[in-house]
Protein backbone atom coordinates (compact mmCIF):
# COMPACT_ATOMS: atom_id res chain seq x y z
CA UNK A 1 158.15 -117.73 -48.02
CA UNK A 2 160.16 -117.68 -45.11
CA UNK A 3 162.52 -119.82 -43.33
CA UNK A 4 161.91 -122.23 -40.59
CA UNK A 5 164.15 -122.60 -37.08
CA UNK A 6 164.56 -125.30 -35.37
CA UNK A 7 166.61 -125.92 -32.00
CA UNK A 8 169.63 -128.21 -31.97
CA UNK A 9 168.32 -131.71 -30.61
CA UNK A 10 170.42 -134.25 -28.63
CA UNK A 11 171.24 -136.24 -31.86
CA UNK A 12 172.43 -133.35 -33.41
CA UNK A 13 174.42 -132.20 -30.57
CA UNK A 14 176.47 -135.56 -31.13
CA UNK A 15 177.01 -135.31 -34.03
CA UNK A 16 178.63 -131.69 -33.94
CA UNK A 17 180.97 -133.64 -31.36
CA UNK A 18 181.77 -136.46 -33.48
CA UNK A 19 182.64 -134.34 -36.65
CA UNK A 20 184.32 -131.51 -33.77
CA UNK A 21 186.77 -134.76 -33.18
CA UNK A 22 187.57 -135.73 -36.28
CA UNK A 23 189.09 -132.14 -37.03
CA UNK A 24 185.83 -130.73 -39.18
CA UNK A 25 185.61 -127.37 -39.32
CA UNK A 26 182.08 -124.99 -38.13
CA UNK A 27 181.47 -124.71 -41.87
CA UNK A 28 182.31 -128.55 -42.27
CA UNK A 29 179.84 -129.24 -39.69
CA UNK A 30 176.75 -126.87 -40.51
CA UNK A 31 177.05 -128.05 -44.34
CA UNK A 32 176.41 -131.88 -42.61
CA UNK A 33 173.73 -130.79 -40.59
CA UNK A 34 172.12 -128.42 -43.34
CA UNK A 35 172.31 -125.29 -40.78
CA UNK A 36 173.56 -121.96 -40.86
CA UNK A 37 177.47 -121.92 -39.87
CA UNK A 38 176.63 -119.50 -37.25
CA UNK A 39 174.18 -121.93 -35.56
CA UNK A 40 177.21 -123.81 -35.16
CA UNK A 41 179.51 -121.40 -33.93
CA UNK A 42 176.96 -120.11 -31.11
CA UNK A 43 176.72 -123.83 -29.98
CA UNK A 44 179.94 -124.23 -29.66
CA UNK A 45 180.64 -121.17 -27.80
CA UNK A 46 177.81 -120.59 -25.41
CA UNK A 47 177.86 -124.56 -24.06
CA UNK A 48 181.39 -125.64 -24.83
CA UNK A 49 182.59 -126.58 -21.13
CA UNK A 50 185.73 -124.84 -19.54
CA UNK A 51 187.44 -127.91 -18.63
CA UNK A 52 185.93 -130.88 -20.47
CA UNK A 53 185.13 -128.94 -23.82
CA UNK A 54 182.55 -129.60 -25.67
CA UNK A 55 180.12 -132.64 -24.82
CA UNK A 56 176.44 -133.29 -25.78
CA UNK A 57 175.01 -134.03 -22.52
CA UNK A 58 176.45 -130.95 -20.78
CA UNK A 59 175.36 -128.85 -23.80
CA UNK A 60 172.01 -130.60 -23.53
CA UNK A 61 171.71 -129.55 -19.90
CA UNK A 62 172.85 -125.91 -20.50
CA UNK A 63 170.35 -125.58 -23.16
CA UNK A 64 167.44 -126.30 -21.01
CA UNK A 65 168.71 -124.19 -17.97
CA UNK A 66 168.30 -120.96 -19.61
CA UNK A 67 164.84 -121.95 -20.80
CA UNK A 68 162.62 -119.17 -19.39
CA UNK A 69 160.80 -120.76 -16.38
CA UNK A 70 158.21 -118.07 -16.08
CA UNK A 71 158.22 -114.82 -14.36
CA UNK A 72 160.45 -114.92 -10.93
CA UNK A 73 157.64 -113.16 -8.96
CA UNK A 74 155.92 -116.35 -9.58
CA UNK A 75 158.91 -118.92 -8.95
CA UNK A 76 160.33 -116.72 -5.71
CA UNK A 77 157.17 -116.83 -3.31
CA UNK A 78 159.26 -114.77 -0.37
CA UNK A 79 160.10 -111.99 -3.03
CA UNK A 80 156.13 -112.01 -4.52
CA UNK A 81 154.77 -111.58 -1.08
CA UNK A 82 157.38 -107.93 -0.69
CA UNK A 83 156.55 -106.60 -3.26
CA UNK A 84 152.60 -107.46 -3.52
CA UNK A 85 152.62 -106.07 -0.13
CA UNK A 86 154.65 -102.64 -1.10
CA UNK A 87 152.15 -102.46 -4.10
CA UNK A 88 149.22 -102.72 -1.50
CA UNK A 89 150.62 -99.56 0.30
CA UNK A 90 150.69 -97.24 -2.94
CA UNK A 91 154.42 -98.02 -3.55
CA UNK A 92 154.95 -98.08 -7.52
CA UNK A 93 157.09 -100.71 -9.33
CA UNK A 94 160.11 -98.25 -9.64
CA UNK A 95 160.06 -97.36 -6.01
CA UNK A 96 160.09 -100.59 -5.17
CA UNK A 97 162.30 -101.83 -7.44
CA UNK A 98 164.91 -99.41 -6.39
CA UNK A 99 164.33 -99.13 -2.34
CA UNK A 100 165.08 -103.25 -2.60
CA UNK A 101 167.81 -102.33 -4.94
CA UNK A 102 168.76 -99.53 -1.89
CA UNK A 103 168.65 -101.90 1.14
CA UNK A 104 169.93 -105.39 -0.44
CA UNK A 105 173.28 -103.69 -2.31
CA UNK A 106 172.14 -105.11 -5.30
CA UNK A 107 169.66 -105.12 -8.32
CA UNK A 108 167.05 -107.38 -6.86
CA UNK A 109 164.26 -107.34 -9.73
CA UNK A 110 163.54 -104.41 -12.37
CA UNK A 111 160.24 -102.27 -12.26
CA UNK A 112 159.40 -103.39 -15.62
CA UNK A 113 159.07 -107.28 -14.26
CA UNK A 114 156.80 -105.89 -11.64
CA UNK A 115 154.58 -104.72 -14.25
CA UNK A 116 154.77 -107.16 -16.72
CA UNK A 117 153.88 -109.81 -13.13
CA UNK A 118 150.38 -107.29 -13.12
CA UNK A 119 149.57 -107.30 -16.35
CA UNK A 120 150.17 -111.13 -16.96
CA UNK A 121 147.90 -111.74 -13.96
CA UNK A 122 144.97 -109.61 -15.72
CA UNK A 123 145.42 -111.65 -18.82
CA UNK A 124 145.48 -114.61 -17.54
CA UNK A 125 142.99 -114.70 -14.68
CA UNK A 126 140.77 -111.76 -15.90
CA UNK A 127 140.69 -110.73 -12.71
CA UNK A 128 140.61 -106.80 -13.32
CA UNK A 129 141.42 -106.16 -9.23
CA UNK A 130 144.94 -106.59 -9.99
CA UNK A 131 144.96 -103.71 -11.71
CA UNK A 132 144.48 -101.47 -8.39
CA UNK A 133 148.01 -102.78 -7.73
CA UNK A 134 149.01 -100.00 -10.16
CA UNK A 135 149.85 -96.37 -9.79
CA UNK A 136 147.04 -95.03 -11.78
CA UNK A 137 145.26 -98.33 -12.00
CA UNK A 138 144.83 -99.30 -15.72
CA UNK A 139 144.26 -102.25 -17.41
CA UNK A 140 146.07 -102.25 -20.16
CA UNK A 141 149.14 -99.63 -21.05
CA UNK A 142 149.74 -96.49 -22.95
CA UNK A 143 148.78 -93.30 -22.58
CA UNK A 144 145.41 -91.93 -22.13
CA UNK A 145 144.04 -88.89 -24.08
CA UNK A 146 144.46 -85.46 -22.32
CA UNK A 147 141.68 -82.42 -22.06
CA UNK A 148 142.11 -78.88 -22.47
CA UNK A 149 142.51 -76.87 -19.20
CA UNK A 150 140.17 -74.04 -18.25
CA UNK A 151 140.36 -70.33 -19.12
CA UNK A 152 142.48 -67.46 -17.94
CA UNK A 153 141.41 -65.71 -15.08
CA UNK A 154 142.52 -62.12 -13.88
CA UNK A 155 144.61 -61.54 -10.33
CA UNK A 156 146.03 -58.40 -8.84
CA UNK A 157 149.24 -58.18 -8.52
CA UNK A 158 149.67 -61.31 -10.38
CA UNK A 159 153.79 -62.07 -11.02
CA UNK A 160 154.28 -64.63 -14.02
CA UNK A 161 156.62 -67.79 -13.35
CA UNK A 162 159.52 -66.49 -15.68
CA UNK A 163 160.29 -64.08 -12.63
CA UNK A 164 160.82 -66.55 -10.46
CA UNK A 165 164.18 -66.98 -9.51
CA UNK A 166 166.42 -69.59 -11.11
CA UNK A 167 167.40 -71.56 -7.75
CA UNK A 168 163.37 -72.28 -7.52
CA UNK A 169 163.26 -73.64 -10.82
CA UNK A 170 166.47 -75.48 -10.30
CA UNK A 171 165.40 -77.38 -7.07
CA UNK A 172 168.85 -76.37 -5.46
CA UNK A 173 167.66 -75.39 -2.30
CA UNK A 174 164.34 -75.84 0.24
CA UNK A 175 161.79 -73.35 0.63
CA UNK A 176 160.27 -73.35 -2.80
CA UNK A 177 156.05 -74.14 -2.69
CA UNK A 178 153.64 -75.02 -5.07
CA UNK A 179 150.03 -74.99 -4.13
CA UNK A 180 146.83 -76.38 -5.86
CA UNK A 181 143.28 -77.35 -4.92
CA UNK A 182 142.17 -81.08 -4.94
CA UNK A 183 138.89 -80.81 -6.16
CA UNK A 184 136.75 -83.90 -5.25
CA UNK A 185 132.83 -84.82 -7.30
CA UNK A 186 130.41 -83.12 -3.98
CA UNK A 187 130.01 -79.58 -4.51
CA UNK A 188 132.55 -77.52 -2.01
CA UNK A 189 134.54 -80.31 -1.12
CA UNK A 190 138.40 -79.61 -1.45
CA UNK A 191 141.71 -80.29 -0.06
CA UNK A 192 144.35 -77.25 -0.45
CA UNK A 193 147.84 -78.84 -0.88
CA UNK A 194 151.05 -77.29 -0.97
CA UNK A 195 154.29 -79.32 -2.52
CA UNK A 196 157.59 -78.39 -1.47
CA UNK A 197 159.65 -78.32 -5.20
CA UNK A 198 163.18 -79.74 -3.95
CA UNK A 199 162.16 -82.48 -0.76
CA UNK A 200 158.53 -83.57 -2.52
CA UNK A 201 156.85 -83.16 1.08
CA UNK A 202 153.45 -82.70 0.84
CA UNK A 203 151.28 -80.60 3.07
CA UNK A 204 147.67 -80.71 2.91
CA UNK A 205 144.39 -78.83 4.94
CA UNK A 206 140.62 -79.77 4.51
CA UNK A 207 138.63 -76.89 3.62
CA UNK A 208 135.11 -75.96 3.83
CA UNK A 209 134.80 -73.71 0.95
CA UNK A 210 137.74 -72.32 -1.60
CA UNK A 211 136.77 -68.65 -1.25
CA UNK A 212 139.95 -66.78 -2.31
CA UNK A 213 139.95 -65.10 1.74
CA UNK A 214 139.32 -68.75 3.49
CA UNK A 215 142.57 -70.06 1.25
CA UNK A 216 144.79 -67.23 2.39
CA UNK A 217 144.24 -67.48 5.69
CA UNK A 218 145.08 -71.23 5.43
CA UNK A 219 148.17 -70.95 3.76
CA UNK A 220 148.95 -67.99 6.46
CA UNK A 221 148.64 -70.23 8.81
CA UNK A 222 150.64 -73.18 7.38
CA UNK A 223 153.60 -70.95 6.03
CA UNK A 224 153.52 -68.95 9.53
CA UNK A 225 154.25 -72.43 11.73
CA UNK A 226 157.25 -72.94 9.37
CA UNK A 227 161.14 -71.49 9.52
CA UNK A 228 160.65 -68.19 7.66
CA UNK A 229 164.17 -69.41 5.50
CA UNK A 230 161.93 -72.58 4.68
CA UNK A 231 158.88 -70.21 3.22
CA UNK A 232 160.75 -67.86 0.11
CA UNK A 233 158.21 -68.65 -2.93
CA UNK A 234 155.16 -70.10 -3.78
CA UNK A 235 153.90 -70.84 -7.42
CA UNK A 236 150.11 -71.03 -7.94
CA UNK A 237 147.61 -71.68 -11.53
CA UNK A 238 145.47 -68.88 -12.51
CA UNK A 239 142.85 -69.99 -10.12
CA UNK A 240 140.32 -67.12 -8.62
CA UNK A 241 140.89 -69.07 -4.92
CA UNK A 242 144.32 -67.92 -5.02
CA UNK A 243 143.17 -64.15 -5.82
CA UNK A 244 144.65 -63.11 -1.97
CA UNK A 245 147.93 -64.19 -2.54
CA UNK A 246 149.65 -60.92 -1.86
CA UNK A 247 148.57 -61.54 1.60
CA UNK A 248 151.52 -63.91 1.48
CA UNK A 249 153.80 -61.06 1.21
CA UNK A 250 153.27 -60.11 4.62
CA UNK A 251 155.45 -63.44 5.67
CA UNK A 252 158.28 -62.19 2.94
CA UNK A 253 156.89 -65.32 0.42
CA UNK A 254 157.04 -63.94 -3.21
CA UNK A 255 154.17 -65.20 -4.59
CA UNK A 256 154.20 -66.37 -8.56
CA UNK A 257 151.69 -68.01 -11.25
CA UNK A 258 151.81 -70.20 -14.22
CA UNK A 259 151.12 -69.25 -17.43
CA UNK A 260 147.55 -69.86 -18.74
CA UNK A 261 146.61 -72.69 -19.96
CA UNK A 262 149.90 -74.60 -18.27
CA UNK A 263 149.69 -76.55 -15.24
CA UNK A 264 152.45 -78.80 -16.19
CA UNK A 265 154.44 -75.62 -15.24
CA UNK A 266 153.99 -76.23 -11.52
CA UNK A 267 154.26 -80.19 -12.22
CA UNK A 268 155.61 -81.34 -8.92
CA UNK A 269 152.10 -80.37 -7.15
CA UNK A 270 150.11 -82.00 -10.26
CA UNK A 271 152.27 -85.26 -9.99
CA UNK A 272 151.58 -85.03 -6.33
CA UNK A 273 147.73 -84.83 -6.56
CA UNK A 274 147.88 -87.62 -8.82
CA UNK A 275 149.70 -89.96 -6.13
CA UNK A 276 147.24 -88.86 -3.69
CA UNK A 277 144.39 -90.21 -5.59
CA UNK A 278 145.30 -93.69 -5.20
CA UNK A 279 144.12 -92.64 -1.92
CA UNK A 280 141.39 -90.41 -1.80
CA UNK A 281 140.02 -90.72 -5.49
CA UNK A 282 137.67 -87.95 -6.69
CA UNK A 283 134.47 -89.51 -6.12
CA UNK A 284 135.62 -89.90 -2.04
CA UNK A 285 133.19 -88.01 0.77
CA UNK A 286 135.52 -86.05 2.35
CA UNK A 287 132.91 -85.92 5.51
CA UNK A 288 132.73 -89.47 5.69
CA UNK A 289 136.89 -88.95 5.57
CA UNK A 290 137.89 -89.42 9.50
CA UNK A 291 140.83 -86.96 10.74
CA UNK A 292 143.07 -90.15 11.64
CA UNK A 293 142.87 -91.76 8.36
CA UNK A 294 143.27 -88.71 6.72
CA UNK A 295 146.97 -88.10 8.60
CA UNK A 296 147.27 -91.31 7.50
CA UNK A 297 147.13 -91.35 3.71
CA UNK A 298 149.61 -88.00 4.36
CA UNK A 299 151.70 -90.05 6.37
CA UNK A 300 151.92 -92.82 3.88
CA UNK A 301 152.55 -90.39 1.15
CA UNK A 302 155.51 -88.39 3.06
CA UNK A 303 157.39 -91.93 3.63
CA UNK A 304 157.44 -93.25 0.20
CA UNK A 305 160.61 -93.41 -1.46
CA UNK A 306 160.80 -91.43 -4.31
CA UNK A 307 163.53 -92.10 -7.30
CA UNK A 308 164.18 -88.32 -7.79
CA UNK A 309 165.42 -88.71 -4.05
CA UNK A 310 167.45 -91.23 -4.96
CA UNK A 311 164.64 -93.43 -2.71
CA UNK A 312 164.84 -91.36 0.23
CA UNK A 313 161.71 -90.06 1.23
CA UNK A 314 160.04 -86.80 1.30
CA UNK A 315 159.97 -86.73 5.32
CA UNK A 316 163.69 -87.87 4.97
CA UNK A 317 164.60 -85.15 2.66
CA UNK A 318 162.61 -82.17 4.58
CA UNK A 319 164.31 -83.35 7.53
CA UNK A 320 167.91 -83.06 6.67
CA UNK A 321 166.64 -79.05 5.64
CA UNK A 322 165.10 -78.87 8.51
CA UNK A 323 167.56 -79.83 10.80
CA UNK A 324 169.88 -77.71 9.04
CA UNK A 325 167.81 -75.01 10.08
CA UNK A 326 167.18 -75.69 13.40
CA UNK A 327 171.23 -75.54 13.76
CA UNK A 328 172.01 -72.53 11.91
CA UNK A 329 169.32 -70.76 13.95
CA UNK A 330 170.30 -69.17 17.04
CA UNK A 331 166.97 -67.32 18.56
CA UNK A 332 163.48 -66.76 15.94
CA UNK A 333 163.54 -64.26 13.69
CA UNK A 334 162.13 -60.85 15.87
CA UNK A 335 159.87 -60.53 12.49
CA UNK A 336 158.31 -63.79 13.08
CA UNK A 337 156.68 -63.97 16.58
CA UNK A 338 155.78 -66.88 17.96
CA UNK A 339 157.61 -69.06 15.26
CA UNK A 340 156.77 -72.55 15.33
CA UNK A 341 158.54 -75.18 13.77
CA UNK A 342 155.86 -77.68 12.21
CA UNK A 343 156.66 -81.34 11.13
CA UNK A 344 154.37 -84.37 10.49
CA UNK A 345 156.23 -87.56 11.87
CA UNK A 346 155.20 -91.20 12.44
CA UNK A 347 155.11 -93.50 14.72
CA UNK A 348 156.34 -96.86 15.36
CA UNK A 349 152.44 -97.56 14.36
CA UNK A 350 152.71 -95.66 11.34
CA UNK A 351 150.20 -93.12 12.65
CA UNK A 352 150.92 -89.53 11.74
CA UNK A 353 151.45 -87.53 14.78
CA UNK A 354 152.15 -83.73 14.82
CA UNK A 355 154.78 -82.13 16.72
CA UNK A 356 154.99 -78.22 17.24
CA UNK A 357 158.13 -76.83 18.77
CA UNK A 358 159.37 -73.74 19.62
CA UNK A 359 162.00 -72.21 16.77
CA UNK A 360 164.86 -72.09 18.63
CA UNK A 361 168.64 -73.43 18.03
CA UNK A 362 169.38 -77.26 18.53
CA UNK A 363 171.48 -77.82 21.36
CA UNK A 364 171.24 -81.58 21.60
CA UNK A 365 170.54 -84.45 19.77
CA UNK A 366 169.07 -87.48 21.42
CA UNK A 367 169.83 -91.29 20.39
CA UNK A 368 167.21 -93.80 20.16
CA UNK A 369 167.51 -97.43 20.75
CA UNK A 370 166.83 -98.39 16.94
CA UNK A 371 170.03 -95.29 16.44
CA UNK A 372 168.13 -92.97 14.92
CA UNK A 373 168.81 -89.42 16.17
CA UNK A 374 166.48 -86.65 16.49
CA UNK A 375 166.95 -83.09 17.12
CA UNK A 376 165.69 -81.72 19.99
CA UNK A 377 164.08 -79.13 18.15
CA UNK A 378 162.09 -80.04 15.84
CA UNK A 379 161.82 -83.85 16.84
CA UNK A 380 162.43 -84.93 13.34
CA UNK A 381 164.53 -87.97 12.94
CA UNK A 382 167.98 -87.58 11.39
């Protein structure tokens, strides 16, 4: 049978001060008290004053200081409100746990209290909306059982993802794609997304069908508005709508694919089509979808700190390359004609807004009265 514990009371407090007086030593003292000697000890070490030593009314108070009050979401109201609020927008605990950690110089609260805040809520309340709060909005945690993926499917010219050179698999450098479909429950209703593997930015297109021709000529069209430095690879599954690919050569983009039966090779797109469907979950009508909100949920997406950014964002992070860019470049590329320079930005609203510029060489940069600067070419802030 085990043992029992019980917590030091007042009266035994004083009379571990009485016998501490008369010279009694810890094992003196737990053999009158009938406890362990290093009951005693801790006692005496953890609310023994500085100054006054040890006294049972101080001790007393010290004890029931560190007595767990309940979680400090729910004892800070100011604190609660930030983060319920950041929660709200599609933040995740980590990201806000370290963007407050970012902007107060200090660890303000842990991710792990956020969740355990959630999940005490849903027990106690059994009020299953808090769960939404979540990233990917579960009641209760663990992981979830996974299903196979589909079948292998045959594509000309098709390179495999071991060629692809080591500074795209290293995220050392911009210019490295991944694309995938986001397939959504009504028949023909998809979203082609492209991930860019070292900044996270996320660029997305609305299509009407996913014939292999109608995708090319979309990604032809998004790769052609950008720096061609900015555009070297792009990494693809083994789906048919991807079967024009080599079209992409025309642009100098190698094109590459994962092995079959591994999407978790191109992971940064899969992870980013998850975070998206906080947003626009599968069962969403993308032609009850309006064009502003859409820009939105991209918006909101591109300005989320992320931790592998050390909680910069992915607008943040594509800026700096682009920028970069835009200064080493002295006139487009004679290749490329009619290069564009293509960046999502948002307002002061928090409205996407689009800005196409000419792909020419920054010669100024322009302050703002909040000091951000922006480059002049690419009107990006810096």
């Amino acid at each position: 049978m085990g043992r029992s514990y019980e917590q030091l009371s007042l009266e035994d407090r004083c009379e571990i001060a009485r016998l501490r007086a008369n010279g009694s030593s810890v094992r003196q003292i737990a053999a009158a008290l009938d406890r362990p000697p290093s009951t005693i000890s801790r006692e005496l070490k953890r609310n023994a004053g500085t100054q006054v030593g040890y006294r049972p009314g101080y001790a007393q108070q010290q004890t029931q200081a560190r007595r767990w009050k309940g979680s400090r979401l729910e004892r800070d109201e100011s604190l609660r409100a930030a983060v319920i609020e950041r929660l709200a927008s599609g933040w995740s605990p980590e990201q806000i746990a370290g963007r407050l950690k970012r902007e107060r110089g200090r660890q303000v609260i842990s991710y792990e209290s956020i969740y355990r805040f959630i999940y005490a809520q849903l027990a106690r309340t059994k009020d299953y909306r808090w769960r939404r709060y979540l990233p990917r909005g579960k009641s209760k945690r663990g992981c979830r059982g996974r299903k196979g993926g589909g079948s292998q499917n045959f594509i000309e010219g098709r390179v495999s993802l071991a060629e692809r050179p080591l500074q795209a698999s290293g995220r050392t450098t911009c210019g490295h794609w991944e694309a995938d479909l986001m397939m959504f429950a009504k028949y023909g209703q998809a979203i082609l997304t492209v991930h860019e593997r070292k900044s996270r930015l996320l660029l997305a297109i609305r299509l009407t069908s996913k014939v292999a021709d109608g995708v090319a000529r979309h990604l032809l069209k998004l790769f052609g508005s950008l720096p061609q430095p900015l555009c070297k690879t792009v990494t693809f599954d083994n789906g048919t709508e991807f079967a024009r690919h080599h079209r992409l050569h025309d642009l100098a983009i190698e094109t590459f694919f994962c092995d079959p039966y591994a999407p978790w090779q191109k992971g940064g797109i899969e992870n980013a089509i998850g975070r998206m469907r906080r947003f626009i979950p599968r069962k969403t009508d993308l032609a009850a979808l309006s064009t502003r909100r859409f820009r939105q949920f991209m918006a909101i997406y591109n300005n989320t700190p992320r931790k592998c950014l050390d909680f910069s964002t992915p607008a943040e992070s594509f800026a700096q390359a682009l920028h970069f860019e835009c200064e080493s470049t002295s006139r487009p590329s004679p290749g490329r004609r009619g290069e564009r320079v293509w960046a999502i930005v948002t307002s002061s609203s928090g409205n996407p807004r689009t800005s196409c510029r000419a792909g020419q060489a920054a010669t100024s940069r322009s302050i703002h009265p909040g000091g951000t600067s922006t480059c002049s070419s690419c009107s990006l802030p810096s």
